[in-house]
N, C-alpha and C. Protein backbone atom coordinates (compact mmCIF):
# COMPACT_ATOMS: atom_id res chain seq x y z
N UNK A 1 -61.37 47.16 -6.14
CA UNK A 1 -61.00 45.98 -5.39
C UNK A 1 -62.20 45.59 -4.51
N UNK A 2 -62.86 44.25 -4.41
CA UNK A 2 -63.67 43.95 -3.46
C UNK A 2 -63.39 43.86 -2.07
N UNK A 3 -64.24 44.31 -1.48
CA UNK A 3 -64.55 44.94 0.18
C UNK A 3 -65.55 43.98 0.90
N UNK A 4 -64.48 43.73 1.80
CA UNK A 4 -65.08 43.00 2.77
C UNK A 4 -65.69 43.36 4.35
N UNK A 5 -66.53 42.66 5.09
CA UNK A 5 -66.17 42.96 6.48
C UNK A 5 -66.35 41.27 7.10
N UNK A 6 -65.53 41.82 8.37
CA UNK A 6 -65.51 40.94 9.30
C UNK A 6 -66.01 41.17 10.66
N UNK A 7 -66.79 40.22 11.53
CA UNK A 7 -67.29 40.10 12.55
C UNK A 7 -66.19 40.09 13.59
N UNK A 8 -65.53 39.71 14.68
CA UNK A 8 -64.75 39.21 15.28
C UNK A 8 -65.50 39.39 16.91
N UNK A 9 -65.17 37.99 18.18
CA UNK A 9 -65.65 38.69 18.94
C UNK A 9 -64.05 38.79 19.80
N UNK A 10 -64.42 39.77 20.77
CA UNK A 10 -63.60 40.26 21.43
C UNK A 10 -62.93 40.03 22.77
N UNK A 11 -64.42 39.65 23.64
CA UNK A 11 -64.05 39.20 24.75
C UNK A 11 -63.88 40.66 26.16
N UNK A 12 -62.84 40.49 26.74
CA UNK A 12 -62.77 41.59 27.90
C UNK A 12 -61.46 42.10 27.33
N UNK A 13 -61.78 43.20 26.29
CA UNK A 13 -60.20 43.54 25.70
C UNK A 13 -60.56 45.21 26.17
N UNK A 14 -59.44 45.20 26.77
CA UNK A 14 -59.20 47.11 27.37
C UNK A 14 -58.90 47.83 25.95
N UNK A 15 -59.74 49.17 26.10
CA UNK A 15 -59.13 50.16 25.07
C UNK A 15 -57.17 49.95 24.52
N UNK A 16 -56.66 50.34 25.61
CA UNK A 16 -55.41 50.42 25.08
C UNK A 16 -55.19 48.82 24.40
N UNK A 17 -55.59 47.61 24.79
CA UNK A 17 -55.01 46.64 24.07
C UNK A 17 -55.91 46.74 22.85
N UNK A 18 -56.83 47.61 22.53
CA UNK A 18 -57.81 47.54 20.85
C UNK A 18 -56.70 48.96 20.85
N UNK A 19 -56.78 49.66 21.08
CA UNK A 19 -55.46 51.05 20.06
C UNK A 19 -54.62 49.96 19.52
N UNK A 20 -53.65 49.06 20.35
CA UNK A 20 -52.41 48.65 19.88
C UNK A 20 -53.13 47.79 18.41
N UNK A 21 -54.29 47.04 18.71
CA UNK A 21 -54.51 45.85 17.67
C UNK A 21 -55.23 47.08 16.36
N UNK A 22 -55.60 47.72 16.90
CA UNK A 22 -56.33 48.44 15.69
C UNK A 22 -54.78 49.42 14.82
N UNK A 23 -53.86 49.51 15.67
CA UNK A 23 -52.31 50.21 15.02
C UNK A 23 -51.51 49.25 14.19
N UNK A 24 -51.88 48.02 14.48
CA UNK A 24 -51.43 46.18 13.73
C UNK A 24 -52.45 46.34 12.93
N UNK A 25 -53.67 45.96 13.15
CA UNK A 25 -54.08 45.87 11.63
C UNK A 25 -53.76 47.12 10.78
N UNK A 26 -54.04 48.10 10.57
CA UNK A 26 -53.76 49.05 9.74
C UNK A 26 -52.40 49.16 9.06
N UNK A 27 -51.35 48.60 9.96
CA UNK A 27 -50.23 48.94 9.50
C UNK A 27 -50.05 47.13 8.71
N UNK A 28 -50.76 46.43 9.07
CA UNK A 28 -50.56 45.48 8.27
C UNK A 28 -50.95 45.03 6.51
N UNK A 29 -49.68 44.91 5.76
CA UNK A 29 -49.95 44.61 4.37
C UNK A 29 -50.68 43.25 3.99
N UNK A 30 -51.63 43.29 3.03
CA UNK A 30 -51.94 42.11 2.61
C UNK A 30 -53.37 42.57 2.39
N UNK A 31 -53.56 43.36 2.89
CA UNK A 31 -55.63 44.02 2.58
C UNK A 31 -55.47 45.23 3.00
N UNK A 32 -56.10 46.27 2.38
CA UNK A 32 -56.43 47.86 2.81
C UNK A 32 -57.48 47.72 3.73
N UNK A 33 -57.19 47.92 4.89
CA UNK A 33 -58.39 48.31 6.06
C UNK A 33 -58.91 49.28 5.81
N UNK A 34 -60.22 49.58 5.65
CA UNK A 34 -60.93 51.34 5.61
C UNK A 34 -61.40 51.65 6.30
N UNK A 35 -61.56 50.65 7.92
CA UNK A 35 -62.61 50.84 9.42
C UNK A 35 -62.56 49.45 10.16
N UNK A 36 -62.22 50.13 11.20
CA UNK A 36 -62.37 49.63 12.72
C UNK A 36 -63.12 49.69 13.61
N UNK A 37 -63.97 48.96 13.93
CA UNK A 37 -65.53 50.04 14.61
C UNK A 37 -65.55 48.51 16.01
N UNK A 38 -65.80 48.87 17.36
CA UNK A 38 -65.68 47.99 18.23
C UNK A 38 -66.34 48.37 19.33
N UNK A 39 -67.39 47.76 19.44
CA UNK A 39 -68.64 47.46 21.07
C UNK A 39 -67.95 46.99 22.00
N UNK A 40 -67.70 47.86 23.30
CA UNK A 40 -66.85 46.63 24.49
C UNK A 40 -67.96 46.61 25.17
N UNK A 41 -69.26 46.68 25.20
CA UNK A 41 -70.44 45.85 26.13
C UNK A 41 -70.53 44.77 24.89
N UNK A 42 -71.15 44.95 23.71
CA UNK A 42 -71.17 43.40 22.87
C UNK A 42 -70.36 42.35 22.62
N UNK A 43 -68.79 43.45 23.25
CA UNK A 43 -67.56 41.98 22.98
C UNK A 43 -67.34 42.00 21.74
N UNK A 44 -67.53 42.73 20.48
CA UNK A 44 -67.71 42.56 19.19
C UNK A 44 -67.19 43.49 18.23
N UNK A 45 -65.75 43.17 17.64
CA UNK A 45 -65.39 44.33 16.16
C UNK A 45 -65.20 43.78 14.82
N UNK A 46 -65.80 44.84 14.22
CA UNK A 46 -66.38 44.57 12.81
C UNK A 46 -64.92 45.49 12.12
N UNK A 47 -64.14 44.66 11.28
CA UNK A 47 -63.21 45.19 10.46
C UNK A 47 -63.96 45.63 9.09
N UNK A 48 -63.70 46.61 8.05
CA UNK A 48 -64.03 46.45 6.97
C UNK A 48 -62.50 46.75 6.19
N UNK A 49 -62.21 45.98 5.12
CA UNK A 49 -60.84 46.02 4.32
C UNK A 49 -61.73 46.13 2.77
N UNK A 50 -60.37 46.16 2.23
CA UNK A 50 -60.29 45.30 0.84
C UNK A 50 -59.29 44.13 0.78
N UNK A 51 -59.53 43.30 -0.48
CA UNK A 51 -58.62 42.37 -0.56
C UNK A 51 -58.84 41.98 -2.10
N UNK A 52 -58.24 40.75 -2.66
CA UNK A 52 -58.52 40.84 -4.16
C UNK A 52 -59.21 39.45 -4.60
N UNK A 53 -59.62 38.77 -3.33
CA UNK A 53 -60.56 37.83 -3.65
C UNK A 53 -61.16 37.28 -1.66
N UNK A 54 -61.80 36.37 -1.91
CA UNK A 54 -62.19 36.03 -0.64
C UNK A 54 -61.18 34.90 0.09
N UNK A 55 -60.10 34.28 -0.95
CA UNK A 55 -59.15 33.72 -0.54
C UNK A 55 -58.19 34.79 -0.18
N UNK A 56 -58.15 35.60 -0.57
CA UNK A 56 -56.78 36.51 -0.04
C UNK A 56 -57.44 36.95 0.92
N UNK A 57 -58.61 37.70 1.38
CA UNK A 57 -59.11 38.02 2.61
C UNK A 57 -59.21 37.41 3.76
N UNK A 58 -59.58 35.77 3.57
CA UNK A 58 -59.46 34.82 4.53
C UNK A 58 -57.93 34.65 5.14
N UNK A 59 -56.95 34.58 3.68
CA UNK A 59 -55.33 34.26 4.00
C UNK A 59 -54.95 35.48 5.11
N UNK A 60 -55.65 36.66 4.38
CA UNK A 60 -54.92 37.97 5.19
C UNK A 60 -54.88 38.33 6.70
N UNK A 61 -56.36 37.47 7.33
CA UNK A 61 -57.21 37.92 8.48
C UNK A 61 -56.36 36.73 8.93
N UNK A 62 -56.19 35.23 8.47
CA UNK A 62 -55.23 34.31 8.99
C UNK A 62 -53.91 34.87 9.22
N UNK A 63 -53.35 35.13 9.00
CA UNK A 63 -52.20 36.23 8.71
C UNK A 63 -52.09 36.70 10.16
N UNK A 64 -53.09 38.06 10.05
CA UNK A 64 -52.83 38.75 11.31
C UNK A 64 -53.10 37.84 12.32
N UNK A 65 -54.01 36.80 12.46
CA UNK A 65 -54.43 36.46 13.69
C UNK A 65 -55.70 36.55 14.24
N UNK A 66 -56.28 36.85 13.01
CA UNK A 66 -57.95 37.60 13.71
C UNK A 66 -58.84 36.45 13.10
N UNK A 67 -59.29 35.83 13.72
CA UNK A 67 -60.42 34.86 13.20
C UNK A 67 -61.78 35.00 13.20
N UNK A 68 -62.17 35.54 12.16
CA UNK A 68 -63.87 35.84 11.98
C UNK A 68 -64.60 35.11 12.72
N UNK A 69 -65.70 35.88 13.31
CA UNK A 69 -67.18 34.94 13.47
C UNK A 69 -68.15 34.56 12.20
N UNK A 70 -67.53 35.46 11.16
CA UNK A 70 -68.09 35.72 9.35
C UNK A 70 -67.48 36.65 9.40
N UNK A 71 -67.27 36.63 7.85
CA UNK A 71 -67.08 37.15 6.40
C UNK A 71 -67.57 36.67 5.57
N UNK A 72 -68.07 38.75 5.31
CA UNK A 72 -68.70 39.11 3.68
C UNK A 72 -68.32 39.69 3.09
N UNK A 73 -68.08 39.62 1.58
CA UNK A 73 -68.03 40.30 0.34
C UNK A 73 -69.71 41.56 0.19
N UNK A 74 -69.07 42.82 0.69
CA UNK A 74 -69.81 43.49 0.22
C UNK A 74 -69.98 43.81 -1.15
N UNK A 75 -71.50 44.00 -1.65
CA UNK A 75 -72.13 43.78 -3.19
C UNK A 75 -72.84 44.82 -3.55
N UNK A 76 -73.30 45.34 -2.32
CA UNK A 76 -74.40 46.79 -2.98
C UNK A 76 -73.96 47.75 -1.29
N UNK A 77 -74.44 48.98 -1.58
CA UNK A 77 -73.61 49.83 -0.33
C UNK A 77 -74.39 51.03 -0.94
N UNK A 78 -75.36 51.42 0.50
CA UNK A 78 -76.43 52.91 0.76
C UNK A 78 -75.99 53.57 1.12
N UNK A 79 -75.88 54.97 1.00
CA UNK A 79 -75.42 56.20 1.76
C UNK A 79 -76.68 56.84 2.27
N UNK A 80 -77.14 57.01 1.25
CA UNK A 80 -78.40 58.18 0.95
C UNK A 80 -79.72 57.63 0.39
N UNK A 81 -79.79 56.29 0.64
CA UNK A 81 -81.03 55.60 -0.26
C UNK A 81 -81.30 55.00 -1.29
N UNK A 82 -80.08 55.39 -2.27
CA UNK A 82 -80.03 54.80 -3.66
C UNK A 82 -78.66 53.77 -3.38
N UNK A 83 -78.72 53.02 -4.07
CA UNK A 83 -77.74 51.66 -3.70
C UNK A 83 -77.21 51.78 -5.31
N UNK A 84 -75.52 51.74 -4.69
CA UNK A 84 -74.43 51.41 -4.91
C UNK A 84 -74.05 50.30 -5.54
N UNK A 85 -73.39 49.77 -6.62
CA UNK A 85 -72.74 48.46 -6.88
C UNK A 85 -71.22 48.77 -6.51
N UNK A 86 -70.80 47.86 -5.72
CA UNK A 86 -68.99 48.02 -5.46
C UNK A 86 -68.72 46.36 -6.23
C-alpha cells in the first residue's frame, strides 16, 4: 500500500492534548498510521500512514481534521544507504 507523510503545524499544543490527538489518529480507520513524530519548539508534526491512493489520503486526513501544510507519496526509503522502492 502507498505511504505517505504529512506536515501539520501545531501551534501551542500541550503534551497531553498531542497523547489524546496522537490516541485519535491511530485509532482512526481509513489509513494505517505507522508514526507520529512532533517538535513543540517548531510547532510542527509529521504523520506518516498508508492509504490506497493520494485521494484516499487527502479524504482520510479531511476526515480526522488534520489539514496538511503538504503531502507526500513516499517513492524510495534509506535505512542503511541503499534505497528502497515502496
Amino acid at each position: 500500500m502507498p505511504r505517505y507523510i504529512s506536515l501539520h503545524g501545531l501551534g501551542c499544543l500541550p503534551k497531553p492534548a498531542f497523547v489524546a490527538l496522537c490516541k485519535k489518529t491511530f485509532a482512526d480507520t481509513g489509513a494505517r498510521v505507522l508514526r507520529v513524530s512532533a517538535g513543540q519548539i517548531a510547532g510542527k508534526m509529521l504523520i506518516e500512514f498508508e492509504a490506497e491512493s493520494q485521494d484516499a489520503a487527502r479524504g482520510w486526513l479531511a476526515g480526522a481534521k488534520l489539514a496538511p501544510l503538504w503531502l507526500m507519496r513516499v517513492d524510495y526509503e534509506s535505512r542503511d544507504g541503499t534505497v528502497e522502492d515502496l
